[in-house]
N, C-alpha and C. Protein backbone atom coordinates (compact mmCIF):
# COMPACT_ATOMS: atom_id res chain seq x y z
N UNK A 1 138.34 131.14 118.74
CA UNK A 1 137.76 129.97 118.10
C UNK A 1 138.48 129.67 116.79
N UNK A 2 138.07 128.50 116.65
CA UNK A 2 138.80 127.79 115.24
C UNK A 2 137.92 127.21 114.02
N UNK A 3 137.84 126.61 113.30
CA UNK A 3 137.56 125.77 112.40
C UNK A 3 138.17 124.51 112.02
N UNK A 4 137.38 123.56 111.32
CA UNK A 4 138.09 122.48 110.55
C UNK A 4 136.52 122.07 109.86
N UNK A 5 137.64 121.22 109.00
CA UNK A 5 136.65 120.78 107.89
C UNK A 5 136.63 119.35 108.16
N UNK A 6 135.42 118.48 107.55
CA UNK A 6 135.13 117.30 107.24
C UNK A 6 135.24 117.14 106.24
N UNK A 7 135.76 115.81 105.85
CA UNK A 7 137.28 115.25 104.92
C UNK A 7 135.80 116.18 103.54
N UNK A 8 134.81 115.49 103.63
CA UNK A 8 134.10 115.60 102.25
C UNK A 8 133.67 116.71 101.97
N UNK A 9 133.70 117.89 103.01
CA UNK A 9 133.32 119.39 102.80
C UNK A 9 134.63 119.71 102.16
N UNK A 10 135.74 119.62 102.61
CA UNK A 10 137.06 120.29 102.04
C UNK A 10 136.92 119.77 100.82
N UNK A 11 136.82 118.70 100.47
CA UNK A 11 136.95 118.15 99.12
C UNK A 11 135.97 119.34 98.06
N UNK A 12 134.82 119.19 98.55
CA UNK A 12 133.78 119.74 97.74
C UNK A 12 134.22 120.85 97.44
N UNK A 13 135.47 121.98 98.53
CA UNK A 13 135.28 123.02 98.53
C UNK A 13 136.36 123.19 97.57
N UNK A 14 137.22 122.30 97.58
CA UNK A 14 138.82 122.38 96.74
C UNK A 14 137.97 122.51 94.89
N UNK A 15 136.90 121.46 94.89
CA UNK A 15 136.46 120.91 93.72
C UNK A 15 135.96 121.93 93.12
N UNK A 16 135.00 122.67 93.99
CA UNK A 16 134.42 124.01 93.46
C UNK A 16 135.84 125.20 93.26
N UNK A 17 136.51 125.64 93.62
CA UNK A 17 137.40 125.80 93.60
C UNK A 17 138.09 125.99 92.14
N UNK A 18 138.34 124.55 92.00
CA UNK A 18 138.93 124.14 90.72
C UNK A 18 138.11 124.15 89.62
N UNK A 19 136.71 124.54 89.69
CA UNK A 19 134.94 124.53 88.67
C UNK A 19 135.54 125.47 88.26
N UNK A 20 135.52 127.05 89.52
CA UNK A 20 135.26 128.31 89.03
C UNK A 20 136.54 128.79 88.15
N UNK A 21 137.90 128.07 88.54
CA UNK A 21 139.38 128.43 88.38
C UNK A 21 139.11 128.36 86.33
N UNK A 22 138.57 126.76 86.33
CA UNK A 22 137.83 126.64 84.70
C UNK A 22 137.63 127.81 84.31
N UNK A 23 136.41 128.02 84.98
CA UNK A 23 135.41 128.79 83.69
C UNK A 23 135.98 130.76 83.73
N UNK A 24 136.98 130.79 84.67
CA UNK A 24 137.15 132.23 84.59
C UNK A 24 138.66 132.15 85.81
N UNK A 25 140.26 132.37 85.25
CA UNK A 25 141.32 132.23 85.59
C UNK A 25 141.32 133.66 86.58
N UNK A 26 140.66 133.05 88.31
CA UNK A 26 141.23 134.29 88.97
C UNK A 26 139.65 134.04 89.93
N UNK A 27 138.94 133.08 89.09
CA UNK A 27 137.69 133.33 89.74
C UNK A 27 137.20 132.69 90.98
N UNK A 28 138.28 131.04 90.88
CA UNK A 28 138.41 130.09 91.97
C UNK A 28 139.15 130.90 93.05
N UNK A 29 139.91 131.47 92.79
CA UNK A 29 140.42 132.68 94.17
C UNK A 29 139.89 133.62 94.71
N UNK A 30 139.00 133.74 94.00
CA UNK A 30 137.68 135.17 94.47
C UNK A 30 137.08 133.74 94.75
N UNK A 31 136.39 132.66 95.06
CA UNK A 31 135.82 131.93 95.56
C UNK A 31 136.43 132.01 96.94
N UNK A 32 137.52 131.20 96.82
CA UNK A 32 138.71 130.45 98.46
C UNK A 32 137.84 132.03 99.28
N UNK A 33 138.25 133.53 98.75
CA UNK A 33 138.14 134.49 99.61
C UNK A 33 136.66 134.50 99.84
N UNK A 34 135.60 134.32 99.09
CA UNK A 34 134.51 134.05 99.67
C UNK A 34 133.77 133.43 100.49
N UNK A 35 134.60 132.15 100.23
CA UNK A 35 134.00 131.19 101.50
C UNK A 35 134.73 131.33 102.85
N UNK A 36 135.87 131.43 102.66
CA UNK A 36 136.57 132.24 104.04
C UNK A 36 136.54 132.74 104.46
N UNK A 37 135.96 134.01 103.73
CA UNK A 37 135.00 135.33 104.70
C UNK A 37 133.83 134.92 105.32
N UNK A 38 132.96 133.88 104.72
CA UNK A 38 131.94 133.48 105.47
C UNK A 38 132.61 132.78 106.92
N UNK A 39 133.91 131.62 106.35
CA UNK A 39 133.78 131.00 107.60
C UNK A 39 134.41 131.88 109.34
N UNK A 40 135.19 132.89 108.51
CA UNK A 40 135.76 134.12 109.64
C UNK A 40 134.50 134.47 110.38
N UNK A 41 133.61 134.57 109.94
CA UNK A 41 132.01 135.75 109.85
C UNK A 41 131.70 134.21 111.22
N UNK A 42 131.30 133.06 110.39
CA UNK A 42 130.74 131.91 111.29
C UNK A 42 132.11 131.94 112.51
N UNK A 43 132.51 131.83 112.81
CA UNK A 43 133.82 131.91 113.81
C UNK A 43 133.56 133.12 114.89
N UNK A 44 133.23 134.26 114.16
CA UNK A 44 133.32 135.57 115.01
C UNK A 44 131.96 135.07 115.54
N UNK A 45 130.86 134.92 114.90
CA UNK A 45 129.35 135.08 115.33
C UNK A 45 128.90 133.48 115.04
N UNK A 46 129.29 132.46 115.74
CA UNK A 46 128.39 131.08 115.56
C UNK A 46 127.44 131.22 115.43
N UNK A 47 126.53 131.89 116.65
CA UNK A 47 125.08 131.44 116.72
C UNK A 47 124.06 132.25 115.85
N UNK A 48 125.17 133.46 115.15
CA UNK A 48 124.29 134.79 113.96
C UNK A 48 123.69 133.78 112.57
N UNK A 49 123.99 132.37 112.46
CA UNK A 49 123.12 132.35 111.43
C UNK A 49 122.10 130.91 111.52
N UNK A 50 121.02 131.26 110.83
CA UNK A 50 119.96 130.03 111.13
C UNK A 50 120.48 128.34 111.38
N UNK A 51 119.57 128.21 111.99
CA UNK A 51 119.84 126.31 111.97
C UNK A 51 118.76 125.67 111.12
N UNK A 52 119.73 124.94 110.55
CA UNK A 52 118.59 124.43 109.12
C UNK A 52 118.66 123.04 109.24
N UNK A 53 119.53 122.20 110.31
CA UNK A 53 119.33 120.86 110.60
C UNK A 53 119.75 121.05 112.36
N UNK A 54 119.01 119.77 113.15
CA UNK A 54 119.76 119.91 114.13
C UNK A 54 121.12 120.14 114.82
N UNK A 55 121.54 121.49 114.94
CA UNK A 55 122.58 121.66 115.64
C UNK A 55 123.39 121.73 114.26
N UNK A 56 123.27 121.81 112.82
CA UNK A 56 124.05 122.72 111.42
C UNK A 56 123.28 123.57 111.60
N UNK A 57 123.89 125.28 111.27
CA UNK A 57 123.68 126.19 110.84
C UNK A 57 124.47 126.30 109.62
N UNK A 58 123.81 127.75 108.78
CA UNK A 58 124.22 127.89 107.21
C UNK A 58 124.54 129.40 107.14
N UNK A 59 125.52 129.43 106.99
CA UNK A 59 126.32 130.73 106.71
C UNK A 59 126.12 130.95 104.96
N UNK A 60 125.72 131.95 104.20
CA UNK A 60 125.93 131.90 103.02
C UNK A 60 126.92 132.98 102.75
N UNK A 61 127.33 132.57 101.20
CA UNK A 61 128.76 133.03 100.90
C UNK A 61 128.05 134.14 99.76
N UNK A 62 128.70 134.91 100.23
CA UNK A 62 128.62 136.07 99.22
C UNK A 62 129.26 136.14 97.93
N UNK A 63 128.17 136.64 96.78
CA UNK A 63 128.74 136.37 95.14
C UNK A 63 128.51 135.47 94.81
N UNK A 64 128.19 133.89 95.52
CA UNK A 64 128.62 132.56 94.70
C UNK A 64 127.09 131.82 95.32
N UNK A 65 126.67 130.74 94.59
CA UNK A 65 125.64 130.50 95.64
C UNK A 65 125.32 129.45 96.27
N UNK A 66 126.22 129.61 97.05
CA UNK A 66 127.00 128.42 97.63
C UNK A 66 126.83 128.99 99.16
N UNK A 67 126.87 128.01 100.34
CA UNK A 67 126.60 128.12 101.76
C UNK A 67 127.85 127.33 102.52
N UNK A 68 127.97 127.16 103.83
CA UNK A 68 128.94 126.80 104.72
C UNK A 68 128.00 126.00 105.85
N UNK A 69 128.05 125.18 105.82
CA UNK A 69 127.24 124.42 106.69
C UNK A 69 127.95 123.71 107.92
N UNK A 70 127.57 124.41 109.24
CA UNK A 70 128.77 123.89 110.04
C UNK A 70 128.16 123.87 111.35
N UNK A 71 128.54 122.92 112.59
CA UNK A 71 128.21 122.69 113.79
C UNK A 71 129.21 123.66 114.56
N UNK A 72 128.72 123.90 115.55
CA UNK A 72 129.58 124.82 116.45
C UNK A 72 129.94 123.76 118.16
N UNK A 73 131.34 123.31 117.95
CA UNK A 73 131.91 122.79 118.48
C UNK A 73 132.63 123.41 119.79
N UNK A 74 132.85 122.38 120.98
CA UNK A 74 133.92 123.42 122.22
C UNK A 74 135.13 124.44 121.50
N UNK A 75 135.97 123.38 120.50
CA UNK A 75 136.86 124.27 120.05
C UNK A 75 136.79 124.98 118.51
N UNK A 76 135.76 125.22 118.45
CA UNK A 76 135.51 126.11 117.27
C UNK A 76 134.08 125.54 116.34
N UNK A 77 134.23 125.62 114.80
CA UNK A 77 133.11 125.61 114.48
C UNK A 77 133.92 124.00 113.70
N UNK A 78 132.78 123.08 113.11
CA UNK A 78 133.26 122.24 112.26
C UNK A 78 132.29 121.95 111.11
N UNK A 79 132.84 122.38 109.96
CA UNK A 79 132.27 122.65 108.39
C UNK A 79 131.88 121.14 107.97
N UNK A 80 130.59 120.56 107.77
CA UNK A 80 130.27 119.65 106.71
C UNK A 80 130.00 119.62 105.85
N UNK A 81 130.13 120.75 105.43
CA UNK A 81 129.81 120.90 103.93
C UNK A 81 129.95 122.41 103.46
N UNK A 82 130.49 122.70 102.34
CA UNK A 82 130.37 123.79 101.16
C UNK A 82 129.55 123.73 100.32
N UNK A 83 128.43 124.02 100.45
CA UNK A 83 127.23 123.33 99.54
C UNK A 83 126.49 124.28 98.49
N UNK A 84 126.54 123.90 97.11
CA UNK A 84 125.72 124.61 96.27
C UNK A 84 124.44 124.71 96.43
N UNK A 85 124.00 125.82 96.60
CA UNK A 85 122.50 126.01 97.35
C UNK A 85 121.50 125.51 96.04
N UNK A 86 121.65 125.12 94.85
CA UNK A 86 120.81 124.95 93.86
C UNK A 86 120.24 123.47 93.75
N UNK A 87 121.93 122.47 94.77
CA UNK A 87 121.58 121.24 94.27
C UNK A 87 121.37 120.29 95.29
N UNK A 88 120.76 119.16 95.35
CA UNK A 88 120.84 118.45 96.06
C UNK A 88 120.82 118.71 97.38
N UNK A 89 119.66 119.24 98.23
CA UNK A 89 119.78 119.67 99.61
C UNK A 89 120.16 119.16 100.86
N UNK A 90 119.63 117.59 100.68
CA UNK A 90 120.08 117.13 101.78
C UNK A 90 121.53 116.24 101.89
N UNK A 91 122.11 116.02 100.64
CA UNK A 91 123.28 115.04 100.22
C UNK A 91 124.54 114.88 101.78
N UNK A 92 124.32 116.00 102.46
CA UNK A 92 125.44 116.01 103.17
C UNK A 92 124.89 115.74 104.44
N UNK A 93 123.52 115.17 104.90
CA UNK A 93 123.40 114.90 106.11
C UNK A 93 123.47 113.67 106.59
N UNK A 94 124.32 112.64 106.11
CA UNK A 94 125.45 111.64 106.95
C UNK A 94 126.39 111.97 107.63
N UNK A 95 127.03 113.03 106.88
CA UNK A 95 128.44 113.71 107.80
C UNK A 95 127.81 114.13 109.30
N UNK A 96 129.04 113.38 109.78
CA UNK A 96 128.62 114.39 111.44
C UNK A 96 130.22 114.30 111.94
């Protein structure tokens, strides 16, 4: 299986990314590896984590508190979002 992102999840994820890179030089790269371990984790095991909208499940990322919100597709999984679990819950359910 594979992955891909939706144009506005990658964005979010580059953006956060570039937040943490700010506030601590080394920290946006301990991010990229965080959320990538989640999305390896969602890849190996689709159906291991809850569904919190029809047919999105939410992988959360370890250290950060931030989630992976993604449909599980024929050819892999597809991410709508990198989402800060603090804000705005539903902002990303237009994407499909």
């Amino acid at each position: 299986m594979s992955f891909a992102f939706h144009p506005e999840a990658e964005a979010e994820f580059n953006a956060a990314i570039e937040y943490y890179e700010d506030v601590d030089p080394g920290l946006g790269y301990d991010f990229a590896i965080e959320v990538y371990s989640s999305i390896q984790r969602s890849v190996a095991f689709p159906k291991a984590w809850p569904v919190i909208e029809t047919e999105i499940r939410r992988s959360l990322v370890r250290r950060f508190p931030y989630g992976v919100l993604y449909s599980e597709e024929e050819e892999g999984i597809y991410i709508v979002a990198v989402m800060h679990l603090h804000r705005q819950p539903d902002y990303w359910k237009q994407r499909k």
